[in-house]
N, C-alpha and C. Protein backbone atom coordinates (compact mmCIF):
# COMPACT_ATOMS: atom_id res chain seq x y z
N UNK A 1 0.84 -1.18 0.00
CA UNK A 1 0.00 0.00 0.00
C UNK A 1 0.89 1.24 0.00
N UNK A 2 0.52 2.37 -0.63
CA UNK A 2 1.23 3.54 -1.11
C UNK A 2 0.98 4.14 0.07
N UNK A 3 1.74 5.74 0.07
CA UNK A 3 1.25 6.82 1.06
C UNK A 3 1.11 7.85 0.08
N UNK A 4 0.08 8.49 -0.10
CA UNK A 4 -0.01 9.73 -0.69
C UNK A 4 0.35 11.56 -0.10
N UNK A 5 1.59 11.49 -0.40
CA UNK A 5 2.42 12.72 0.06
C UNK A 5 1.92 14.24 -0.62
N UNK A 6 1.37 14.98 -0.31
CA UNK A 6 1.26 16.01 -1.08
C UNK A 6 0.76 16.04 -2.59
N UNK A 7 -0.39 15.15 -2.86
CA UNK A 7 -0.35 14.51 -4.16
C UNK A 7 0.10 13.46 -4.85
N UNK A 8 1.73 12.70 -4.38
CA UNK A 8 2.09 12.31 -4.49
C UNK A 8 2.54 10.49 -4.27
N UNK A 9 2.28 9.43 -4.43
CA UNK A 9 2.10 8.40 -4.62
C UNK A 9 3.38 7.96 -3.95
N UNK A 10 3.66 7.36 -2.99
CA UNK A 10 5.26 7.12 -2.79
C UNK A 10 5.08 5.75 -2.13
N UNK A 11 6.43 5.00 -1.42
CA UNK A 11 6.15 3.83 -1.41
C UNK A 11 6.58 3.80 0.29
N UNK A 12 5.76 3.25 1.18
CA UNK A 12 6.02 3.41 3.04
C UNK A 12 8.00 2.56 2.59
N UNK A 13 8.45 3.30 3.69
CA UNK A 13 9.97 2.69 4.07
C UNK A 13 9.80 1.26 4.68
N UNK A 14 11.37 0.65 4.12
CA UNK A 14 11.08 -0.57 4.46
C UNK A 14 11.04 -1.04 6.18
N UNK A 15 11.96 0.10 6.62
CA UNK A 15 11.44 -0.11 8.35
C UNK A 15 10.27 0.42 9.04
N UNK A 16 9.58 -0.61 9.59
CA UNK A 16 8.30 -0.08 9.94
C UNK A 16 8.53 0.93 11.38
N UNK A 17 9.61 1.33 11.45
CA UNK A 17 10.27 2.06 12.71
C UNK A 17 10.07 3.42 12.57
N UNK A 18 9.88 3.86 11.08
CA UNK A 18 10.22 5.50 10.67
C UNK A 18 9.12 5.81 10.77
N UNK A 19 9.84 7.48 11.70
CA UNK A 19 8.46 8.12 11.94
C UNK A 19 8.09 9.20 10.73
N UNK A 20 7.04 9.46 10.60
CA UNK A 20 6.53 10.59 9.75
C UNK A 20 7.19 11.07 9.60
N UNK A 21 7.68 11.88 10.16
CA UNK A 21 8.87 13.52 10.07
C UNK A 21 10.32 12.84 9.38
N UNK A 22 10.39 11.60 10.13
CA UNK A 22 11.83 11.05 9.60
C UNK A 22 11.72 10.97 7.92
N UNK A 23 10.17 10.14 7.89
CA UNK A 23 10.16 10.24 6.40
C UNK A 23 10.05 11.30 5.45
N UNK A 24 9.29 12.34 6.08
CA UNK A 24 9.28 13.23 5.14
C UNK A 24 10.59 14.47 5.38
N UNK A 25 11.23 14.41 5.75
CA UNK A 25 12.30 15.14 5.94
C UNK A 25 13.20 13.98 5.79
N UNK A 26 13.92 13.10 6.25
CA UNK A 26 15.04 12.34 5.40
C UNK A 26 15.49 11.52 4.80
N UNK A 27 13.63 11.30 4.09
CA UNK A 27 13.53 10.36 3.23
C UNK A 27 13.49 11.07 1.73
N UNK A 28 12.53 11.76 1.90
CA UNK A 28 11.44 12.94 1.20
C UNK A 28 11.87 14.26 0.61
N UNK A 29 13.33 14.77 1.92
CA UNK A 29 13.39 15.69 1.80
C UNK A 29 12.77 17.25 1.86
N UNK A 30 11.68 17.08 2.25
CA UNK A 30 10.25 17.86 2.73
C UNK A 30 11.17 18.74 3.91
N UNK A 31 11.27 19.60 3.91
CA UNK A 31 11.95 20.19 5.31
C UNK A 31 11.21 21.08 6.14
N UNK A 32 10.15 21.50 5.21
CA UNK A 32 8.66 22.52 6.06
C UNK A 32 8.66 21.92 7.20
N UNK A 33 8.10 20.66 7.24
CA UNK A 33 7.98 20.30 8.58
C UNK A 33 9.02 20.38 9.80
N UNK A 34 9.13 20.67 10.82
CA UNK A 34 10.22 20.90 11.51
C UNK A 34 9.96 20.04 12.57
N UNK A 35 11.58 19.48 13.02
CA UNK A 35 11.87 18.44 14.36
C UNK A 35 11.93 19.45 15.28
N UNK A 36 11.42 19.49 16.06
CA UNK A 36 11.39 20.47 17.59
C UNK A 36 11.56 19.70 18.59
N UNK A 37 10.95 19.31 19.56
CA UNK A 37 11.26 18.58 20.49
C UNK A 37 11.40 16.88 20.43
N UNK A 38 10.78 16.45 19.48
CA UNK A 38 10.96 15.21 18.85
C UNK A 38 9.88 14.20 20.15
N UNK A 39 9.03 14.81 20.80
CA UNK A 39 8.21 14.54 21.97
C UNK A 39 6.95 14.99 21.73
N UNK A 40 6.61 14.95 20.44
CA UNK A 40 4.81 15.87 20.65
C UNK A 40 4.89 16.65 21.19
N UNK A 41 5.45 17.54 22.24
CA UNK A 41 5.09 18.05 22.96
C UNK A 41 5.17 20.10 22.49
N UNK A 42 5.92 20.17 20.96
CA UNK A 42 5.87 21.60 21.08
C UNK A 42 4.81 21.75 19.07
N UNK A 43 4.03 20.58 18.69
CA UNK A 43 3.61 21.10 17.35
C UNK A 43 4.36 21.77 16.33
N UNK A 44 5.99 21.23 16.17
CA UNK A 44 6.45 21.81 15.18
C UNK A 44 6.41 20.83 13.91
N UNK A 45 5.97 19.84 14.51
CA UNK A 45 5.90 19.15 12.96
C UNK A 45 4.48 18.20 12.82
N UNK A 46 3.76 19.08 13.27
CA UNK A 46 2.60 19.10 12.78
C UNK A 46 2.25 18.98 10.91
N UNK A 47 1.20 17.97 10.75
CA UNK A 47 0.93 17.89 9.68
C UNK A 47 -0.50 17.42 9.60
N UNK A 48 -1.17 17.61 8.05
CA UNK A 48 -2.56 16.77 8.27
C UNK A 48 -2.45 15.65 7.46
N UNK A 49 -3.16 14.48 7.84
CA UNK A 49 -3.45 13.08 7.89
C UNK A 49 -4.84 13.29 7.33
N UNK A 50 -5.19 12.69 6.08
CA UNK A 50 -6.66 12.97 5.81
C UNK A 50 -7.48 13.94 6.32
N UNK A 51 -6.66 15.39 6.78
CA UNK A 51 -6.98 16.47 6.86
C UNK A 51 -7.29 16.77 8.49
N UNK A 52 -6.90 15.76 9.16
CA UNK A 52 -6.79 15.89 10.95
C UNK A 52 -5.55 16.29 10.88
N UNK A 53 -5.37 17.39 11.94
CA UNK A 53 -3.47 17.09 12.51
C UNK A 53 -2.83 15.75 13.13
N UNK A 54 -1.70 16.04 12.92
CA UNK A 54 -1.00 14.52 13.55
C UNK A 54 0.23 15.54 13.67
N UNK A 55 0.48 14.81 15.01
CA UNK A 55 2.38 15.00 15.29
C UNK A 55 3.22 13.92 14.53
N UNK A 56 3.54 14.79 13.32
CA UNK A 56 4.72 13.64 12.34
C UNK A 56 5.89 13.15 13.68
N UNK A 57 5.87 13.44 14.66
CA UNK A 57 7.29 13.21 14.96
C UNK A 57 6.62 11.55 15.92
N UNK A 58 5.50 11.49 16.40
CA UNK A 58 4.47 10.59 17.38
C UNK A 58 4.08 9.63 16.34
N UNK A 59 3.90 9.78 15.17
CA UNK A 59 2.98 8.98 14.39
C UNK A 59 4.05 8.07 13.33
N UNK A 60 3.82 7.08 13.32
CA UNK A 60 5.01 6.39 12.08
C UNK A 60 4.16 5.81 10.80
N UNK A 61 5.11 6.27 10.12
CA UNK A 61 4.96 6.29 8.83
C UNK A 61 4.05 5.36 7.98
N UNK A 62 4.31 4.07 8.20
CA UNK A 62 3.44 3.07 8.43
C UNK A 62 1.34 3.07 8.98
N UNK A 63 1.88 4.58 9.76
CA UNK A 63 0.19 4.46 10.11
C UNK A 63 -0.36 5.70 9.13
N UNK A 64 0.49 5.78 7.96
CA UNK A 64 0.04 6.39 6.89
C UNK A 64 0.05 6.15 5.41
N UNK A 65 0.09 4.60 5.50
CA UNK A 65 0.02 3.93 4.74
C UNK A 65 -1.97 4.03 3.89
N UNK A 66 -1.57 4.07 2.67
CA UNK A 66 -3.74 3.93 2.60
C UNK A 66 -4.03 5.63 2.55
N UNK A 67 -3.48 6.56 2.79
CA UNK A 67 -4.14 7.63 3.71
C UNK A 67 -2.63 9.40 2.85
N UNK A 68 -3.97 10.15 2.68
CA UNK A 68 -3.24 11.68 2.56
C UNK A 68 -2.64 12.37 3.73
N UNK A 69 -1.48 12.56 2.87
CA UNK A 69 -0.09 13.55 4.12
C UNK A 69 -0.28 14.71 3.71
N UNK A 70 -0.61 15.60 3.83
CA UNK A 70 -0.33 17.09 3.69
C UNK A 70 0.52 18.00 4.34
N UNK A 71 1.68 18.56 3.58
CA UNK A 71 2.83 19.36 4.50
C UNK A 71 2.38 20.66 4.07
N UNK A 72 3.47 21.17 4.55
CA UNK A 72 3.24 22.85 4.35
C UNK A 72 3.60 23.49 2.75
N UNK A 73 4.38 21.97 2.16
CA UNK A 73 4.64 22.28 1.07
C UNK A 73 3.42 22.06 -0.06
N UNK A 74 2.67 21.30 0.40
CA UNK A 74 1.30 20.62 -0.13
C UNK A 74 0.70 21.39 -0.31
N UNK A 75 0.69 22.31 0.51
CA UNK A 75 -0.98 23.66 0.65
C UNK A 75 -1.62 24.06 -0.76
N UNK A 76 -0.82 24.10 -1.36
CA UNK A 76 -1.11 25.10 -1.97
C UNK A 76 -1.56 24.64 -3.64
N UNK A 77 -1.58 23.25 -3.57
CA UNK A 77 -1.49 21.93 -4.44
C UNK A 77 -0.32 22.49 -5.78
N UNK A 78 -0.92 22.48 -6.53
CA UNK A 78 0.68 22.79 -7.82
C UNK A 78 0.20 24.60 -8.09
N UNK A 79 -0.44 24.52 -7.32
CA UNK A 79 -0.60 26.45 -7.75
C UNK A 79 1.23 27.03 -6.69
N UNK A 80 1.20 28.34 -7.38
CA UNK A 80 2.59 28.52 -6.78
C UNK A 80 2.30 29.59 -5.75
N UNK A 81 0.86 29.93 -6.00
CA UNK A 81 -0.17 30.84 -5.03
C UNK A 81 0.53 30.51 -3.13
N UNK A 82 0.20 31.35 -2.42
CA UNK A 82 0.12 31.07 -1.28
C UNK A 82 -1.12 30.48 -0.72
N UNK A 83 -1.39 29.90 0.85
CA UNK A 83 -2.71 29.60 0.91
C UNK A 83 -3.16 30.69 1.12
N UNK A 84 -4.26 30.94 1.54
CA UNK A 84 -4.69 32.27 2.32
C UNK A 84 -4.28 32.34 3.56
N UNK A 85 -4.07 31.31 4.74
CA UNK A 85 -3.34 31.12 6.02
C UNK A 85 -2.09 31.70 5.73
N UNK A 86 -1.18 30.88 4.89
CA UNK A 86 0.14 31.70 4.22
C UNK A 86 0.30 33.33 4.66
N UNK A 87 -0.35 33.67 3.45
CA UNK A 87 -0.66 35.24 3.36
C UNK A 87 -1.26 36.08 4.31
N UNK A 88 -2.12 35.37 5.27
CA UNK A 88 -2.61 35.92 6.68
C UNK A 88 -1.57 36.13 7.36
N UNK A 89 -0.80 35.07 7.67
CA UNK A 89 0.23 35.16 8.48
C UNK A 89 1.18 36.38 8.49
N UNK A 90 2.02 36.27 7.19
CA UNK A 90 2.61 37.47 6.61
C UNK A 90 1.71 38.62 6.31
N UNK A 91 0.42 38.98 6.42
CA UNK A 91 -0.33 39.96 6.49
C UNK A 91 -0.17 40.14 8.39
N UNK A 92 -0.15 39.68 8.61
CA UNK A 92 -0.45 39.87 10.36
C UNK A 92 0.51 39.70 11.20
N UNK A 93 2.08 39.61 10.46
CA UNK A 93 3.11 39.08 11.28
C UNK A 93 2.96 38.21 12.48
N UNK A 94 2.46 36.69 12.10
CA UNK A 94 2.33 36.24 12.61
C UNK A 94 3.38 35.11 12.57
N UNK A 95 4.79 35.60 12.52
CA UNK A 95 5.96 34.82 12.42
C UNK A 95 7.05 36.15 12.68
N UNK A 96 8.01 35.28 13.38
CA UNK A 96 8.71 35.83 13.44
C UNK A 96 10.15 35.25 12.58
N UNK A 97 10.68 34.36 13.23
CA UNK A 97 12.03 32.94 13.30
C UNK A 97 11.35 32.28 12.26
N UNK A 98 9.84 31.89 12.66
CA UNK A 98 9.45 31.42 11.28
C UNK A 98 9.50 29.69 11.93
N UNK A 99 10.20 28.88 12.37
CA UNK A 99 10.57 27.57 13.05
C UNK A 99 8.93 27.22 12.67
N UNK A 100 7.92 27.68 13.76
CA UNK A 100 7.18 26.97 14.47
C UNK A 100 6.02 27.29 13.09
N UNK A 101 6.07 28.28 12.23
CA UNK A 101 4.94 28.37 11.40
C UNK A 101 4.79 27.54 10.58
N UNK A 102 5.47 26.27 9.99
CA UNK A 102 4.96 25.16 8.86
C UNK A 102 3.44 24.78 10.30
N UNK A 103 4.08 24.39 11.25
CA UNK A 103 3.37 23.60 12.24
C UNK A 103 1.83 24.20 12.55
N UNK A 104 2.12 25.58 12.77
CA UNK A 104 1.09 26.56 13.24
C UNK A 104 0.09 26.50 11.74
N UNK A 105 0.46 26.73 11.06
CA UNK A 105 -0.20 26.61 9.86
C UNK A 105 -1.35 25.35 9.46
N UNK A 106 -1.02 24.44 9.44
CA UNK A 106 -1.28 22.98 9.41
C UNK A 106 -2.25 22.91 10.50
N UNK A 107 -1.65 22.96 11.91
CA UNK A 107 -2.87 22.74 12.19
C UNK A 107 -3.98 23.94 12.37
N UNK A 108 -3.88 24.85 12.17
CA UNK A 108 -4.98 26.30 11.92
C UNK A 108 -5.91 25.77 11.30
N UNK A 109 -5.00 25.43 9.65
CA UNK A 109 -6.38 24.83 8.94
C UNK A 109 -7.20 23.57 9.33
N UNK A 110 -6.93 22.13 9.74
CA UNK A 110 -7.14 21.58 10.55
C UNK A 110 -8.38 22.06 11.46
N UNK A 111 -7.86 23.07 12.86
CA UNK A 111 -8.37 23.59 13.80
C UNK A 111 -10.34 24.44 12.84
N UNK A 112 -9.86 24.60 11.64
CA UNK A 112 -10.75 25.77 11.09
C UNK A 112 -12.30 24.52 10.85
N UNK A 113 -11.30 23.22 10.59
CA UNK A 113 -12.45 22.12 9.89
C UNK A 113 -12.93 21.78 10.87
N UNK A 114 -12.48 21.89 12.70
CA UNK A 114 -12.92 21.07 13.47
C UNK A 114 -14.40 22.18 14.25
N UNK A 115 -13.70 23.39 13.78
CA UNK A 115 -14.82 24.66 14.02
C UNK A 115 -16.18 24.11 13.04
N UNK A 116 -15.89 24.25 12.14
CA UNK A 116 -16.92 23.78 11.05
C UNK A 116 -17.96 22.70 11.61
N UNK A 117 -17.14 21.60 11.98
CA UNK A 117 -17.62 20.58 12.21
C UNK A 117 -18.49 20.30 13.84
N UNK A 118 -18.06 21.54 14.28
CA UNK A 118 -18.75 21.60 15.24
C UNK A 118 -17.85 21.10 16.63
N UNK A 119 -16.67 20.60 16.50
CA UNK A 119 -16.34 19.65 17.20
C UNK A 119 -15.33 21.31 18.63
N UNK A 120 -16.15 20.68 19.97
CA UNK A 120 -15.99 21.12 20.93
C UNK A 120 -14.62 21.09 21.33
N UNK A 121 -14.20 22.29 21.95
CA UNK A 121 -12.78 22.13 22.83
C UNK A 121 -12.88 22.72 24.46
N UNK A 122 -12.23 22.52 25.24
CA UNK A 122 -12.05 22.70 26.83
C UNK A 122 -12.74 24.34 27.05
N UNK A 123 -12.77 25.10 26.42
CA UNK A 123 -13.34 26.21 26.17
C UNK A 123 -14.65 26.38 25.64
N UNK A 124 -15.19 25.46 25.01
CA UNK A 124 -16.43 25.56 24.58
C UNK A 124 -17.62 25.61 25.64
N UNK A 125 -18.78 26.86 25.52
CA UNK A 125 -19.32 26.92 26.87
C UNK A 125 -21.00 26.18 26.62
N UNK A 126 -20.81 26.25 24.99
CA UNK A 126 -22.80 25.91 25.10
C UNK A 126 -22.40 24.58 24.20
N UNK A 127 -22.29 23.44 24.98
CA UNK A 127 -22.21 22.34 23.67
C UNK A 127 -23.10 21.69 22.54
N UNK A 128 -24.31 22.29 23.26
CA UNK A 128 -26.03 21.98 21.93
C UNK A 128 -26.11 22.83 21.20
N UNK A 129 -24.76 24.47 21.40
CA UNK A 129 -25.33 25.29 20.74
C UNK A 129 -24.82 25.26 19.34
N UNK A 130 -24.40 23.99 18.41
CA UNK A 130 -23.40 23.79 17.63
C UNK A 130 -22.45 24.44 16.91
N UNK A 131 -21.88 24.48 16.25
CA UNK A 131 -20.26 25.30 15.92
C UNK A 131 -19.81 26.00 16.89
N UNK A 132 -19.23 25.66 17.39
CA UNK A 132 -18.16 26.85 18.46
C UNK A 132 -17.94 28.06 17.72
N UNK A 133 -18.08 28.81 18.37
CA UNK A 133 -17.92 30.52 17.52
C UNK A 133 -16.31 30.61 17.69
N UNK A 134 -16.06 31.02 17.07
CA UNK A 134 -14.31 31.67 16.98
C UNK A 134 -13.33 32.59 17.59
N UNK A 135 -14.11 32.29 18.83
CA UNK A 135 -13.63 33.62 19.64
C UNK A 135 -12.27 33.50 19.95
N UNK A 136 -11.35 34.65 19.99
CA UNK A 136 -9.84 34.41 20.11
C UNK A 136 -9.22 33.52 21.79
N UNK A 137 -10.35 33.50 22.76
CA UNK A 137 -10.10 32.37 23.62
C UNK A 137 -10.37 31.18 22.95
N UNK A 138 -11.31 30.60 22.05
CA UNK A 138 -11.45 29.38 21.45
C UNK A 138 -10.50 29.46 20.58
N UNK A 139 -9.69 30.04 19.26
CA UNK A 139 -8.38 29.68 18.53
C UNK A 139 -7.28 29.56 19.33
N UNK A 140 -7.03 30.16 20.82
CA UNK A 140 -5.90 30.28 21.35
C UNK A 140 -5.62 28.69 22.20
N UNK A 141 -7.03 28.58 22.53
CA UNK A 141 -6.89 26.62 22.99
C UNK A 141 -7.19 25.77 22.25
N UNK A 142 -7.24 26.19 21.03
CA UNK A 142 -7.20 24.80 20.14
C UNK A 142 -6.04 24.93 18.94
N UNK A 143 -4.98 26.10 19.46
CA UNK A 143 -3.91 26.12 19.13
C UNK A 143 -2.82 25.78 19.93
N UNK A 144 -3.13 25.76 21.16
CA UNK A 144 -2.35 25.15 22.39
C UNK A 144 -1.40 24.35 22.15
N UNK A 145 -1.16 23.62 21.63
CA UNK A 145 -0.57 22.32 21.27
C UNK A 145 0.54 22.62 20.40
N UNK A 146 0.72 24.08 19.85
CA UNK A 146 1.89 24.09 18.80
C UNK A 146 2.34 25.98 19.73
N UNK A 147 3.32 25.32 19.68
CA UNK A 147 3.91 26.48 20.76
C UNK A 147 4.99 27.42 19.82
N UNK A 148 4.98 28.75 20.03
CA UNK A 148 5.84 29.69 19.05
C UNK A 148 6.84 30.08 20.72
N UNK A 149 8.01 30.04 20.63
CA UNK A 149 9.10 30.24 21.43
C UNK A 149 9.21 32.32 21.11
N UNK A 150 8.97 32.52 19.88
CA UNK A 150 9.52 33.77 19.46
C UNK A 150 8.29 35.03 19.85
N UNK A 151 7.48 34.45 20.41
CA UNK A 151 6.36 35.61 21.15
C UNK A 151 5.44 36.01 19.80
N UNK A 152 4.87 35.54 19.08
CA UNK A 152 4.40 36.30 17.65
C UNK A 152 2.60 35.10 17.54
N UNK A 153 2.05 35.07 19.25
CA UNK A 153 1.08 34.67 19.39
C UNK A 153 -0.28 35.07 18.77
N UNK A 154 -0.17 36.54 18.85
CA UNK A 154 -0.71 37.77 18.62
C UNK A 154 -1.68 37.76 17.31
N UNK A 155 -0.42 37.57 16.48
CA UNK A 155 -0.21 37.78 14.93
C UNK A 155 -0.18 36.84 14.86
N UNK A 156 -0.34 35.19 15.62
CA UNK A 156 -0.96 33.89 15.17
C UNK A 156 -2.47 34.01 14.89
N UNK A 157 -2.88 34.24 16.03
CA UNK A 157 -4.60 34.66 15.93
C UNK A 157 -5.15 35.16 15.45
N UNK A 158 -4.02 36.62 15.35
CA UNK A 158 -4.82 37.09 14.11
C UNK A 158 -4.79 36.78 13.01
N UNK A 159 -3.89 36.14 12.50
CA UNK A 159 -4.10 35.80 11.38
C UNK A 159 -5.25 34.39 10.80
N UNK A 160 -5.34 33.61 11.98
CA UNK A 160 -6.43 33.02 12.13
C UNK A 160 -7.48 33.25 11.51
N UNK A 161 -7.71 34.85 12.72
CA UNK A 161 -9.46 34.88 12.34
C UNK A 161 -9.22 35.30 11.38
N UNK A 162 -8.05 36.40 10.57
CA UNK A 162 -8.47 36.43 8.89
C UNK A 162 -9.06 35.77 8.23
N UNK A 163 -8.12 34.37 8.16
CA UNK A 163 -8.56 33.44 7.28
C UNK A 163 -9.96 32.82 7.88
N UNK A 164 -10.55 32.64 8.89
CA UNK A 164 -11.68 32.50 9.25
C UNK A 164 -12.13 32.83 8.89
N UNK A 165 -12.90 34.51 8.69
CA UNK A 165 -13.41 35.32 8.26
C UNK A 165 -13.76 35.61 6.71
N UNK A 166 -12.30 35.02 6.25
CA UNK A 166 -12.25 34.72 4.93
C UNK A 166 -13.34 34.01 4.09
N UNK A 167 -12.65 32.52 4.61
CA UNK A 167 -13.66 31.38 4.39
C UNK A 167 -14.94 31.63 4.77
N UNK A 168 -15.29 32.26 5.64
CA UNK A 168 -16.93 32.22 6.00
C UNK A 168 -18.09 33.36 5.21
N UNK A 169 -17.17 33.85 4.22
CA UNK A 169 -17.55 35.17 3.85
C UNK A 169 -18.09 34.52 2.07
């Protein structure tokens, strides 16, 4: 069974040991994604999995066998366009170092489908009242999970609700 990389058709490594990130960075060559703590624990190499986030660095390669990888290089499919997240970002300086934004990115959009979908987070106060509204306490905890070291939180969110706002318009 194939893994479909960014469009792309490729064949799982022969060790069933390699993790995501290993593959797509030193197999792949993909370098958007970034090794940060190599522990789940800071969302720098965040990616979507049939359009959920996954920590490439937690998840092996193997459990993406059958199934779409989307990196940061993917976004944008063969257009040379930015996404609109992209361009939010850099509209809103919402980077600084830049490290943590493949990650932040990825899962935003992600985070935007789970708004859609209605799907509740630790912040959510009316759970019958369906879609969680977008309030910058609800993007800021369901961004939790991918941490920017360089202080440019701000100009994460906001660039968020751009593209929120975007799409809903």
């Amino acid at each position: 069974m194939m893994i479909c990389v960014n469009g792309i058709e490729i064949s799982p490594p022969d060790d069933a040991r390699v993790s995501l990130l290993d593959l797509l960075r030193e197999h792949l060559h993909l370098t958007g994604t970034k090794k940060g703590c190599d522990q789940g624990a800071c969302g720098a190499c965040t990616v979507l999995l049939d359009g959920d986030r996954v920590l490439a660095c937690l998840t092996l390669a193997a459990q993406a066998e059958g199934r779409d990888v989307r990196t940061i290089e993917g976004l944008s499919g063969e257009s040379d366009d930015l996404h609109p997240l992209q361009r939010a970002f850099v509209e809103h300086d919402g980077l600084q170092c830049g490290y943590c934004t493949p990650g932040q990115i990825c899962s935003a959009i992600a985070m935007a489908e789970e708004l859609r979908r209605g799907d509740p987070s630790y912040v959510t106060h009316d759970l019958a009242a369906g879609p969680p509204v977008a309030t910058r306490a609800e993007i800021r905890e369901r961004m939790s999970g991918n941490l920017c070291r360089c202080g440019a939180h701000n100009g994460i969110v906001e660039a968020i609700e751009a593209m929120l706002a975007e799409t809903a318009a």
